[in-house]
C-alpha atoms as a PDB file:
ATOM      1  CA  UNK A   1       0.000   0.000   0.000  1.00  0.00           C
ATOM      2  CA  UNK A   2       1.466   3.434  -0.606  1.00  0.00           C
ATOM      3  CA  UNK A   3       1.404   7.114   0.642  1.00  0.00           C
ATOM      4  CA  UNK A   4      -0.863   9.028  -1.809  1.00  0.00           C
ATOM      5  CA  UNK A   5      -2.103  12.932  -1.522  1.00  0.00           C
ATOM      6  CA  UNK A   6      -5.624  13.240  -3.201  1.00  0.00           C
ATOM      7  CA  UNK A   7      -6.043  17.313  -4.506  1.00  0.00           C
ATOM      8  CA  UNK A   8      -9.496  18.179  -5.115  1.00  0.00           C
ATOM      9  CA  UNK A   9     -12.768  16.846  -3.855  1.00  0.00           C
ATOM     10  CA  UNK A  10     -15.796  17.588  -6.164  1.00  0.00           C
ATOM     11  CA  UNK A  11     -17.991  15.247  -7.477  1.00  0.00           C
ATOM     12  CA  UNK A  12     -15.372  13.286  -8.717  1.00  0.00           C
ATOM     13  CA  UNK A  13     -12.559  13.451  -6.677  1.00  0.00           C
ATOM     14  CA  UNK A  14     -14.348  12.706  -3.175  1.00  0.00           C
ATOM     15  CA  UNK A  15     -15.402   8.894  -4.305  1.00  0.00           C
ATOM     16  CA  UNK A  16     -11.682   8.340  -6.297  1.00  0.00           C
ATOM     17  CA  UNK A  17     -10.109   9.518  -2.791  1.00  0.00           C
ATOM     18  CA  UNK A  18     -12.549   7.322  -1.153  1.00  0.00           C
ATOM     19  CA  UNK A  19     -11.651   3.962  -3.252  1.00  0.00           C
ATOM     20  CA  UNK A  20      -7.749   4.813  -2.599  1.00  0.00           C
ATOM     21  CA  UNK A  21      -8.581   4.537   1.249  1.00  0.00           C
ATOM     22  CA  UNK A  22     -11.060   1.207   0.810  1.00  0.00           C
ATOM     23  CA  UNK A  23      -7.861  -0.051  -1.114  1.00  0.00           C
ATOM     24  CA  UNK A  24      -5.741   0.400   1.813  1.00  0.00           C
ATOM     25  CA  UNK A  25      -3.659   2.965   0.959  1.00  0.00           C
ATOM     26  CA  UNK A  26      -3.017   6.272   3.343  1.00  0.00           C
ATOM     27  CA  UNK A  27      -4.550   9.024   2.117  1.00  0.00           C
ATOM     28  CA  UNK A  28      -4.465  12.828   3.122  1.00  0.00           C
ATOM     29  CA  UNK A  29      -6.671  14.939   1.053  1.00  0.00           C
ATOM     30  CA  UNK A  30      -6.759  18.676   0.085  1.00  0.00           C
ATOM     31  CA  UNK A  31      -9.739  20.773  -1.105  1.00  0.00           C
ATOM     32  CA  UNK A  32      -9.555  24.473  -1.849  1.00  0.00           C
ATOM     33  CA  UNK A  33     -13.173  24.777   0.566  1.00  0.00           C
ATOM     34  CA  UNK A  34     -11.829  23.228   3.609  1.00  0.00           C
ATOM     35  CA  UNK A  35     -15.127  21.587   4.595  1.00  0.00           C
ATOM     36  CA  UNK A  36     -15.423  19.948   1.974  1.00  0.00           C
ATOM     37  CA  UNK A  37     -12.109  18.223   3.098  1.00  0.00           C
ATOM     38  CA  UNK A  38     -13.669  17.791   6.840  1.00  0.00           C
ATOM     39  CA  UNK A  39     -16.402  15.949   5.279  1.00  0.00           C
ATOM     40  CA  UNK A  40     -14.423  13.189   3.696  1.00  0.00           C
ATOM     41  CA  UNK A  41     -11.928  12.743   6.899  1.00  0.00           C
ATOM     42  CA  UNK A  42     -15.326  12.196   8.947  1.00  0.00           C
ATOM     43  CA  UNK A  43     -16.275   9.784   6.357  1.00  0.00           C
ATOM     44  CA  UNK A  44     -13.691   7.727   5.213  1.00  0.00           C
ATOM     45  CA  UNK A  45     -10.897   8.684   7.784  1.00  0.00           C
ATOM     46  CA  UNK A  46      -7.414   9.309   6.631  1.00  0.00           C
ATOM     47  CA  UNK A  47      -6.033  13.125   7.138  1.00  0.00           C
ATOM     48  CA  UNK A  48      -6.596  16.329   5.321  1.00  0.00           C
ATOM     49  CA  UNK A  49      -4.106  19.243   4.911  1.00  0.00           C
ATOM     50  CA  UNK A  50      -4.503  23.062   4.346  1.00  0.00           C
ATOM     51  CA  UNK A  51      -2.579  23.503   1.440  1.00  0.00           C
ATOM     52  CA  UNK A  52      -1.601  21.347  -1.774  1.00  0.00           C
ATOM     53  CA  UNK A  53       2.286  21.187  -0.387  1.00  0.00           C
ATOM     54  CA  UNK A  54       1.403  19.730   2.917  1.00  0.00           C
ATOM     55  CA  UNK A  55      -1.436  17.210   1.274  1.00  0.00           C
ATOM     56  CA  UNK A  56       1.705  16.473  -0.423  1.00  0.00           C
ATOM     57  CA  UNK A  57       4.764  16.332   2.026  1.00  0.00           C
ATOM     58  CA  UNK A  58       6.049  12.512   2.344  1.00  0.00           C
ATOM     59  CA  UNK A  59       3.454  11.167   0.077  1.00  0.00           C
ATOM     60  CA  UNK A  60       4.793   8.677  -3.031  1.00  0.00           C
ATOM     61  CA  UNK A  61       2.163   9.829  -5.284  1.00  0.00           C
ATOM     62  CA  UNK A  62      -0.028  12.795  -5.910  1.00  0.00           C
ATOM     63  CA  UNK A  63      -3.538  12.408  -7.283  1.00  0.00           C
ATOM     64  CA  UNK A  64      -5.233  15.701  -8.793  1.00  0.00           C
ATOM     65  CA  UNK A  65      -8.864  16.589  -9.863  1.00  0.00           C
ATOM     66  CA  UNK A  66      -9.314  19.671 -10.202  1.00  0.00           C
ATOM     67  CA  UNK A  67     -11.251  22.395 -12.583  1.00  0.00           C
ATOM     68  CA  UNK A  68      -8.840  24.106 -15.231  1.00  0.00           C
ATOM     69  CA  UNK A  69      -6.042  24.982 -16.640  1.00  0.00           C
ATOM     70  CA  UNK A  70      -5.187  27.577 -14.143  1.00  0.00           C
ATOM     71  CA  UNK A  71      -6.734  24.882 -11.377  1.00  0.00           C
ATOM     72  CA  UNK A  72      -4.135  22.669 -12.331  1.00  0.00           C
ATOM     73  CA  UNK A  73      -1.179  25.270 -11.836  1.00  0.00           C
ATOM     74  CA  UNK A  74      -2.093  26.594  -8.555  1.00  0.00           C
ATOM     75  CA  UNK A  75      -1.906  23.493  -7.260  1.00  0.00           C
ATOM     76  CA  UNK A  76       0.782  22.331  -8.743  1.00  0.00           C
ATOM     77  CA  UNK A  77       3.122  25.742  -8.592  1.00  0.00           C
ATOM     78  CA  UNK A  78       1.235  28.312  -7.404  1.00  0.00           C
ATOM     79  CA  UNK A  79       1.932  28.951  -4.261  1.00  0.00           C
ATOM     80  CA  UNK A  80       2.220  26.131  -1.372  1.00  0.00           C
ATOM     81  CA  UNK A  81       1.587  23.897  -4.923  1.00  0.00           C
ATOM     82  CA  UNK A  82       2.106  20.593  -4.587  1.00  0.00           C
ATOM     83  CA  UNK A  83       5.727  20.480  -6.666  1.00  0.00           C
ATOM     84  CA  UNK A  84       7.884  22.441  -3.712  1.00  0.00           C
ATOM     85  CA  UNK A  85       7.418  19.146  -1.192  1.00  0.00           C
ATOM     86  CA  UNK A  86       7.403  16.368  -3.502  1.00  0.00           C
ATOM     87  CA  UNK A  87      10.619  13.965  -3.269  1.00  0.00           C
ATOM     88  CA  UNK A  88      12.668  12.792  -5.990  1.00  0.00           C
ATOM     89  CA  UNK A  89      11.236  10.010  -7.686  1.00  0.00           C
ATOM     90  CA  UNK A  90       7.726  10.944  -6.715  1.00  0.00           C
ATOM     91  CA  UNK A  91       5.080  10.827  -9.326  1.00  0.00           C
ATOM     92  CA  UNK A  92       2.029  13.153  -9.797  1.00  0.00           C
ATOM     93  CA  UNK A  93      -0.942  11.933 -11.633  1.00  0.00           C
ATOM     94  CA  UNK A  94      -3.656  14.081 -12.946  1.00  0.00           C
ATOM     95  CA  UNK A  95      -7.338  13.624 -13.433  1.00  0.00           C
ATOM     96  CA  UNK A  96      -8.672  16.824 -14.560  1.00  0.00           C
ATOM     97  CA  UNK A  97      -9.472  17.695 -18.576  1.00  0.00           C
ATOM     98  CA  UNK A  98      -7.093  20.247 -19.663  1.00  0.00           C
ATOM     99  CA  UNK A  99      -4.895  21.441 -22.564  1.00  0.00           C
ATOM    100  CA  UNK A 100      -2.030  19.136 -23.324  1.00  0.00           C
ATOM    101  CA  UNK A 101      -0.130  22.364 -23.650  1.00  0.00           C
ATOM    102  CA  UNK A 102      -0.510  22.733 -19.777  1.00  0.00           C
ATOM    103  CA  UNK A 103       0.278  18.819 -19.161  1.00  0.00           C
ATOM    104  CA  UNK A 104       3.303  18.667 -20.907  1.00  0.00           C
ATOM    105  CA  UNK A 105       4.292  22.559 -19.153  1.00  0.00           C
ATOM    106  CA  UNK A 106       3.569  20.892 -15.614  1.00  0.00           C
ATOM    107  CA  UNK A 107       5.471  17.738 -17.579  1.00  0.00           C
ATOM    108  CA  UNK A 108       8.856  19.926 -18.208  1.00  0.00           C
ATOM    109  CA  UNK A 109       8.988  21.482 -14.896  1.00  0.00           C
ATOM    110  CA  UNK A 110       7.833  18.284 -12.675  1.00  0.00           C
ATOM    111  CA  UNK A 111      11.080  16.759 -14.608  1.00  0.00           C
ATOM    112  CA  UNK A 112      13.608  19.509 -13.729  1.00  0.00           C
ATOM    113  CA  UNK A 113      12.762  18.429  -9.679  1.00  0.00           C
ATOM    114  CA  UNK A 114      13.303  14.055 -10.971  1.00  0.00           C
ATOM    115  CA  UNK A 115       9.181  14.186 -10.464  1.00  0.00           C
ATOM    116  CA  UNK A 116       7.311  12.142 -13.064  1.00  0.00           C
ATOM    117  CA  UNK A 117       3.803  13.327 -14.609  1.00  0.00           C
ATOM    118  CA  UNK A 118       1.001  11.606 -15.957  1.00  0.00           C
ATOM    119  CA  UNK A 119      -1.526  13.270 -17.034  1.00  0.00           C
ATOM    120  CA  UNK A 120      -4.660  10.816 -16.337  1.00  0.00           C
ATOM    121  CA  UNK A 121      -8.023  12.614 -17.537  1.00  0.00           C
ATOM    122  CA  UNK A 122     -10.944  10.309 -17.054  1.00  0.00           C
ATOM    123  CA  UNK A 123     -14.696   9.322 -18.443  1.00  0.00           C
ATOM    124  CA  UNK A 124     -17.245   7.635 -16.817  1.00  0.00           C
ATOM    125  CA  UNK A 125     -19.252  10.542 -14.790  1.00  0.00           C
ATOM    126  CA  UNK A 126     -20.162  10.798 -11.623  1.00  0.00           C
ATOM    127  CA  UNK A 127     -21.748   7.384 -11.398  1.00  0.00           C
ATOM    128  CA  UNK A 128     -18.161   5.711 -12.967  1.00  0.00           C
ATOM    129  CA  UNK A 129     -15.968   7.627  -9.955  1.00  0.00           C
ATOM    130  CA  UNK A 130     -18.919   6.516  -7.263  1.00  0.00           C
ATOM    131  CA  UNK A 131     -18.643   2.635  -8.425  1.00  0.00           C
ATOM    132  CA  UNK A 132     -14.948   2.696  -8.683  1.00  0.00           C
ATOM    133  CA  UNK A 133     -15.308   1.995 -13.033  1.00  0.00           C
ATOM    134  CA  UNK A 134     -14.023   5.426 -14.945  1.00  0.00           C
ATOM    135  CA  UNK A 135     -12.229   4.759 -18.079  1.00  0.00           C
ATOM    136  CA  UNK A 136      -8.640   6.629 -17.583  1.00  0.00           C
ATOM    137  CA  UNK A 137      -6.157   7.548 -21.182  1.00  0.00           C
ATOM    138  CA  UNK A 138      -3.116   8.171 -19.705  1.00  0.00           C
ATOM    139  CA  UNK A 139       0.340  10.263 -20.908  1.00  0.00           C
ATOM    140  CA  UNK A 140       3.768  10.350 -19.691  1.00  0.00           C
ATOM    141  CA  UNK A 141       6.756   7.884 -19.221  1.00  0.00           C
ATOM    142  CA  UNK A 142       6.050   4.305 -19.425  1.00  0.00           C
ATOM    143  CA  UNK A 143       8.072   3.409 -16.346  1.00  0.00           C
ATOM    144  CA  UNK A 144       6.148   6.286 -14.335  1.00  0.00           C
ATOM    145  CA  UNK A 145       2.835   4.877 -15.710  1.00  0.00           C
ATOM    146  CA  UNK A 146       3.281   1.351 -14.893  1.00  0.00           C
ATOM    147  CA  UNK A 147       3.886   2.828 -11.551  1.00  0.00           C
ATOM    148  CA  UNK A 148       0.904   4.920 -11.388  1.00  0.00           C
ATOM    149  CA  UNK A 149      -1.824   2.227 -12.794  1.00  0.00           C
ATOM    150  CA  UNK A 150      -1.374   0.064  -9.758  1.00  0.00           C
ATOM    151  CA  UNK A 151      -2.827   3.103  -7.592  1.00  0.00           C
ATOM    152  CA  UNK A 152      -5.323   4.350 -10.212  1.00  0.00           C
ATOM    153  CA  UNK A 153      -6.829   0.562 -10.482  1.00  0.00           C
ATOM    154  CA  UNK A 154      -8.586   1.391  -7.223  1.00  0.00           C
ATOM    155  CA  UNK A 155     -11.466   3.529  -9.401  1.00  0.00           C
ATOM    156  CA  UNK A 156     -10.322   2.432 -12.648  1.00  0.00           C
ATOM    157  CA  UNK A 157     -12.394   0.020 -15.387  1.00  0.00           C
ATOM    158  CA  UNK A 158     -10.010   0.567 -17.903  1.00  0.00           C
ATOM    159  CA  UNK A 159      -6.445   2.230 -17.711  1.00  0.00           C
ATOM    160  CA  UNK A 160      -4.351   2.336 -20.783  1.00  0.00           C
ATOM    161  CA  UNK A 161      -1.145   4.370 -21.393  1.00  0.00           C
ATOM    162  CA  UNK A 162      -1.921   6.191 -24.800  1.00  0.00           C
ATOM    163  CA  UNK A 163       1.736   7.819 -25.555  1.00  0.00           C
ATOM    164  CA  UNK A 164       3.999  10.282 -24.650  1.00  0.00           C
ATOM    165  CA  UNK A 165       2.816  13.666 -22.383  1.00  0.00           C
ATOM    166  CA  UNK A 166      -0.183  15.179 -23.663  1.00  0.00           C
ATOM    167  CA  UNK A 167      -1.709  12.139 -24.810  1.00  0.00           C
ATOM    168  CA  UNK A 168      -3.898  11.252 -21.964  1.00  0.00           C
ATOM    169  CA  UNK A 169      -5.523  14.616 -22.612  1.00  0.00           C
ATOM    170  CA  UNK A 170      -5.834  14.233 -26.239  1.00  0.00           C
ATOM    171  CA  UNK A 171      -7.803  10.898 -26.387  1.00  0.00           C
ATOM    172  CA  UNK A 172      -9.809  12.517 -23.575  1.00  0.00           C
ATOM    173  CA  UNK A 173     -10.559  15.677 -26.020  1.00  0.00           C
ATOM    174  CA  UNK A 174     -11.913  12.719 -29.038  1.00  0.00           C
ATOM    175  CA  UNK A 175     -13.918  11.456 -25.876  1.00  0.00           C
ATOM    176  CA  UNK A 176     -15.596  14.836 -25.487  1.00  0.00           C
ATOM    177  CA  UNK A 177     -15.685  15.100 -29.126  1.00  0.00           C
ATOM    178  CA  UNK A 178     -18.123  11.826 -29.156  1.00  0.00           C
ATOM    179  CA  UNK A 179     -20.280  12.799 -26.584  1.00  0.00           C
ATOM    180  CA  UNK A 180     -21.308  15.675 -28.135  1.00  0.00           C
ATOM    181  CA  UNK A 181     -22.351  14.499 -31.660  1.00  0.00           C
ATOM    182  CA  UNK A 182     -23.917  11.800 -29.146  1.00  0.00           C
ATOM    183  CA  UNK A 183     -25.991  13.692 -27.169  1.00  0.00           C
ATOM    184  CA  UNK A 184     -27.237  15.747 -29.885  1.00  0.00           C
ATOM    185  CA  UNK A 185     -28.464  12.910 -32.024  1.00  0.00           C
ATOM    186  CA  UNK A 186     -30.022  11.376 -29.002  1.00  0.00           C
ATOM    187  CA  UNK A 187     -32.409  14.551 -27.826  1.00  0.00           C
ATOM    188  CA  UNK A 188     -33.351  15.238 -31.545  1.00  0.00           C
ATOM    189  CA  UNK A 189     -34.660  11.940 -31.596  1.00  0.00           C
ATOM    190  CA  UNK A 190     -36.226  11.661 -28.015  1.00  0.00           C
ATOM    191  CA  UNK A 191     -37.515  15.719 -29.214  1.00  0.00           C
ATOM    192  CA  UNK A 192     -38.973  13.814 -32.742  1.00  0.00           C
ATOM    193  CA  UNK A 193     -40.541  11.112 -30.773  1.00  0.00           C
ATOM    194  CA  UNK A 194     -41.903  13.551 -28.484  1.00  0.00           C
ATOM    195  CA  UNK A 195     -43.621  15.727 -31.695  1.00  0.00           C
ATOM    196  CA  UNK A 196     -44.226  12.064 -33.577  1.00  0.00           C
ATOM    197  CA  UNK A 197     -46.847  11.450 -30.652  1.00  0.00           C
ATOM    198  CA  UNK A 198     -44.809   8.424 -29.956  1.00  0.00           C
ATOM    199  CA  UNK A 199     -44.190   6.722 -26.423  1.00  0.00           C
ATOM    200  CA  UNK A 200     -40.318   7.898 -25.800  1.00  0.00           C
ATOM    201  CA  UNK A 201     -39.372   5.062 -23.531  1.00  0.00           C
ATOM    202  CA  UNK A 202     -41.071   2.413 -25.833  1.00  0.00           C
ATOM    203  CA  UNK A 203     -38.975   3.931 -29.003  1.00  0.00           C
ATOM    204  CA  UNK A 204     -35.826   3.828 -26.840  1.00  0.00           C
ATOM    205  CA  UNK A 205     -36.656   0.116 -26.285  1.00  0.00           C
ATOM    206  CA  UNK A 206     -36.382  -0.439 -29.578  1.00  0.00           C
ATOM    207  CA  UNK A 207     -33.603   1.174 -30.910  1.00  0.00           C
ATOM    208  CA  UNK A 208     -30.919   0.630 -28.374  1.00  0.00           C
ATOM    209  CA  UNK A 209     -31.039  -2.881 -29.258  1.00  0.00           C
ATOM    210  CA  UNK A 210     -29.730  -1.419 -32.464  1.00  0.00           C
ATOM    211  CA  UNK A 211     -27.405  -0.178 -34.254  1.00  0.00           C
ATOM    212  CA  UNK A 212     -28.557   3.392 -32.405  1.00  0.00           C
ATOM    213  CA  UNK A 213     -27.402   2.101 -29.269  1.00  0.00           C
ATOM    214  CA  UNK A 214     -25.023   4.082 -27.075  1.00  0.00           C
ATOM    215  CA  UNK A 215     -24.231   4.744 -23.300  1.00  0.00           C
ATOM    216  CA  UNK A 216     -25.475   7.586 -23.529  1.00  0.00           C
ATOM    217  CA  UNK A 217     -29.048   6.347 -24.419  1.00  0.00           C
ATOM    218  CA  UNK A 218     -29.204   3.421 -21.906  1.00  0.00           C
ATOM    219  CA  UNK A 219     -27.970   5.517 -19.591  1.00  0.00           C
ATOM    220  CA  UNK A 220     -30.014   9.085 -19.915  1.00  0.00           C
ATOM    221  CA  UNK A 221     -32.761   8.616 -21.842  1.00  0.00           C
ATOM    222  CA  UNK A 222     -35.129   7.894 -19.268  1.00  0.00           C
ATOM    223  CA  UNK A 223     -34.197  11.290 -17.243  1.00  0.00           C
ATOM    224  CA  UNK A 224     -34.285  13.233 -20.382  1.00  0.00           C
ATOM    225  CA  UNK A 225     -37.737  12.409 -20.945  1.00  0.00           C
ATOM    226  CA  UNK A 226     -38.438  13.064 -17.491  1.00  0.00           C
ATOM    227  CA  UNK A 227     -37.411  16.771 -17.664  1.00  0.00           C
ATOM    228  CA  UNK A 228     -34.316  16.023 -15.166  1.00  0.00           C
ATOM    229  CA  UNK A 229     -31.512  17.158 -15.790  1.00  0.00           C
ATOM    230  CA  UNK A 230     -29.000  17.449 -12.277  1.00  0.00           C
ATOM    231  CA  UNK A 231     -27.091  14.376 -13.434  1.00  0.00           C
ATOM    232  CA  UNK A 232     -23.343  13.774 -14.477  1.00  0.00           C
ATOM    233  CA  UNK A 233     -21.548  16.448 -16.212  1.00  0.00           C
ATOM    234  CA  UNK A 234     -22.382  20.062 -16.188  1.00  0.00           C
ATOM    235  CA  UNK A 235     -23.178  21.849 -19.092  1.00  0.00           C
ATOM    236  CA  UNK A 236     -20.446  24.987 -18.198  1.00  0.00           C
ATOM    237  CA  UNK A 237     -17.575  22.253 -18.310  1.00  0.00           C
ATOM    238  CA  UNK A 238     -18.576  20.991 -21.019  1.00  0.00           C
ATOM    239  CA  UNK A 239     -18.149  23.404 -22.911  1.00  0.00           C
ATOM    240  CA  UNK A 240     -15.050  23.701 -21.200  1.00  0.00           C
ATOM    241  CA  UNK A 241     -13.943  20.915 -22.534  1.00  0.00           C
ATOM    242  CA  UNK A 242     -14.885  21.570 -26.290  1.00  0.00           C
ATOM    243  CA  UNK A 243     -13.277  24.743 -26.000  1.00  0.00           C
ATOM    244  CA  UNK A 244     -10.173  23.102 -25.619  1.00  0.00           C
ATOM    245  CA  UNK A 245     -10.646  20.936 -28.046  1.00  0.00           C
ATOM    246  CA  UNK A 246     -11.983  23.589 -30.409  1.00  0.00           C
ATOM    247  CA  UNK A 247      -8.378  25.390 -29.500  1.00  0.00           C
ATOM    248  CA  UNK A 248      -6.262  21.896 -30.668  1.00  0.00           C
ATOM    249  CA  UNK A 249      -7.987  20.927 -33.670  1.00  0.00           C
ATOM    250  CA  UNK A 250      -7.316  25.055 -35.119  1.00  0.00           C
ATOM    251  CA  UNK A 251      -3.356  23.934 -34.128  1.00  0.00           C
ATOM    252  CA  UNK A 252      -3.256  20.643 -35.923  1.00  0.00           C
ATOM    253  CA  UNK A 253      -5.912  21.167 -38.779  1.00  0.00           C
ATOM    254  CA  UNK A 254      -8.479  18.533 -37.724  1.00  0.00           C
ATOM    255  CA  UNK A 255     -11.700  19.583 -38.926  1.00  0.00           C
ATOM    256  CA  UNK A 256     -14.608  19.411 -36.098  1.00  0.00           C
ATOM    257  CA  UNK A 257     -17.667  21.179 -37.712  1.00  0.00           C
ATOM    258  CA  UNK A 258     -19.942  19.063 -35.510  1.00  0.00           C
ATOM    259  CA  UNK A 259     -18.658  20.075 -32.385  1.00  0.00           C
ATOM    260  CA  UNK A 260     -18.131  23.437 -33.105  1.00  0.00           C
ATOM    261  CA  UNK A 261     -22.121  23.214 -33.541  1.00  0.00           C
ATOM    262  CA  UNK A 262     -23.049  21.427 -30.168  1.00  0.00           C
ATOM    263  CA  UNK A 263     -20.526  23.925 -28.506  1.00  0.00           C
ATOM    264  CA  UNK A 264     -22.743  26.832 -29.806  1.00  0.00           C
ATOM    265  CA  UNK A 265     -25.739  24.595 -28.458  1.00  0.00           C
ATOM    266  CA  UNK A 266     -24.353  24.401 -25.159  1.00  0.00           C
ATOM    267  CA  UNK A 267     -24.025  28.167 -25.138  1.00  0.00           C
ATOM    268  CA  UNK A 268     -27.866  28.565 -25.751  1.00  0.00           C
ATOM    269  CA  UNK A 269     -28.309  25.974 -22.905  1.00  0.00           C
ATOM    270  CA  UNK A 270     -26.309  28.541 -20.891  1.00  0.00           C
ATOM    271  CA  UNK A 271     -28.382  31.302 -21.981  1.00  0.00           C
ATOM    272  CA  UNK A 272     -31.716  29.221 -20.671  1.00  0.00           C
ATOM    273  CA  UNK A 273     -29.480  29.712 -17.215  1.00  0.00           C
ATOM    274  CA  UNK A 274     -28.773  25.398 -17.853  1.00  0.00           C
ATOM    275  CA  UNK A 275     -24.998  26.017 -16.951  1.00  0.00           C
ATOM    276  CA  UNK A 276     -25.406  23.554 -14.051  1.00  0.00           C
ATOM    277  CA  UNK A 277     -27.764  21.081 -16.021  1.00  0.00           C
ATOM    278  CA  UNK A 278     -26.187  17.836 -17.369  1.00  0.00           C
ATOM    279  CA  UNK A 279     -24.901  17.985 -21.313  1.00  0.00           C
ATOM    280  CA  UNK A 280     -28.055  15.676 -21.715  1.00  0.00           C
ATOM    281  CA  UNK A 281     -30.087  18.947 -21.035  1.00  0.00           C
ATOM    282  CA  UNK A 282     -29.762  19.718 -25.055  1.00  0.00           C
ATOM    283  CA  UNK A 283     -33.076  18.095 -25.038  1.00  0.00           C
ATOM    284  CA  UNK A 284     -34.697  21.184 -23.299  1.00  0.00           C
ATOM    285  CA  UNK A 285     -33.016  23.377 -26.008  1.00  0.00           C
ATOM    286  CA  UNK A 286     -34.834  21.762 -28.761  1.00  0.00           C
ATOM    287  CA  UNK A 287     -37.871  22.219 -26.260  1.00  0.00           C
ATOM    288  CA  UNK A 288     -37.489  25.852 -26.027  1.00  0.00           C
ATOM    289  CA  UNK A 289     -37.403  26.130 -30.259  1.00  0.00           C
ATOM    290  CA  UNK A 290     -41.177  24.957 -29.842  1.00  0.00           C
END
């Protein structure tokens, strides 16, 4: 069992920390709102620290979840960051979506102090971080990976090392890229159903034995038709996300019309005040159009 420092607690990170404890291993957590921190000592045990650095002091590896870009640098150089009491040898892994341009920055200057850095980002939602089965595309050094993936089986379904730095976070961008040609085609045709006079549920039924079949119908149709929409992934990091990759495909010439849509889609959901809602919540878009 090893020493690991778990930086951030939202929706995702509090179970992940939680599954490294259940596996045994001794865990001190840090969250920016403190209580948030107190919460998950007085549930799972293990220790909490005020600042990245001291979540960090002695530990062999360094778990992060956190919201940004920016996120990811305060707690990994900002000040107290996480870098300036990790040991040689050490290894940081992190979980949250953000530009490979900032991975394989953290990358450089992680390496000038002999730390290694994977960058880990994740899919699977909140329900694949609460039952311990995300899908993790890692980047970094193989050694330091094999390393890592021992610790990240704890919450892991799949973990597979997808090339040098960056390249965790650029399969995670053609993950995001998916979902949202996904999720589009599924509310216009829960939205046709719905004008077709049809039973939603009953078409669903139907065609997810098909070839229309996708997680994302077995697992949100049924709350889509319902009108709920407080599930899973918010809409405002969503389009996070697809700014980001928006950003990378302009750099290397790919050619994502689609997205570039659902991203302007998104925006509309903000502008219904759906920042919060789940990305399934395109549905109530179409709604709105009448």
């Amino acid at each position: 069992m090893a020493k690991v420092a778990f930086l951030g607690l939202g929706v995702m990170g509090y179970p992940m920390a939680g599954h490294l404890k259940a596996a045994g291993h001794d865990v001190t957590v840090y969250n920016r709102t403190a209580s948030k921190a107190e919460a998950w000592v007085a549930q799972h045990g293990g220790a909490m620290a005020t600042t990245p650095a001291a979540a960090a002091e002695g530990a062999e590896y360094v778990m992060s979840c956190v919201g940004n870009d920016d996120d990811l640098r305060a707690v990994c150089v900002g000040e107290n960051g996480a870098f300036a009491s990790m040991g040689a040898h050490t290894i940081f892994v992190d979980h949250t979506t953000v530009s490979a341009a900032v991975t394989r920055e953290l990358y450089s200057v992680a390496a000038d102090k002999s730390i290694a850095f994977i960058d880990a980002p994740i899919s699977g939602g909140q329900a694949g971080a609460e039952n311990g089965a995300l899908s993790i595309m890692c980047g970094g050094d193989q050694a330091s990976y094999d390393s890592a993936e021992a610790i990240m089986q704890a919450y892991a379904r799949i973990c597979r090392r997808m090339g040098e730095s960056g390249a965790g976070q650029l399969t995670k961008m053609c993950n995001q890229i998916a979902i949202a040609g996904l999720v589009q085609g599924l509310s216009e045709a829960l939205h046709f159903a719905q004008k077709a006079e049809l039973d939603g549920k009953a078409v669903v039924e139907v065609i997810s034995q098909g070839a229309a079949g996708s997680w994302q119908m077995s697992n949100r149709y049924e709350t889509m038709l319902d009108d709920h929409f407080e599930h899973g992934f918010a809409v405002d990091w969503m389009r996070k996300d697809l700014g980001i990759c928006l950003d990378t495909a302009d750099e290397n010439g790919a050619s994502l019309p689609v997205t570039a849509l659902v991203d302007q889609f998104y925006k509309d959901v903000q502008k219904l005040g759906g920042g919060r809602w789940d990305t399934s919540s395109l549905l109530k878009r179409l709604q709105a159009m009448g």
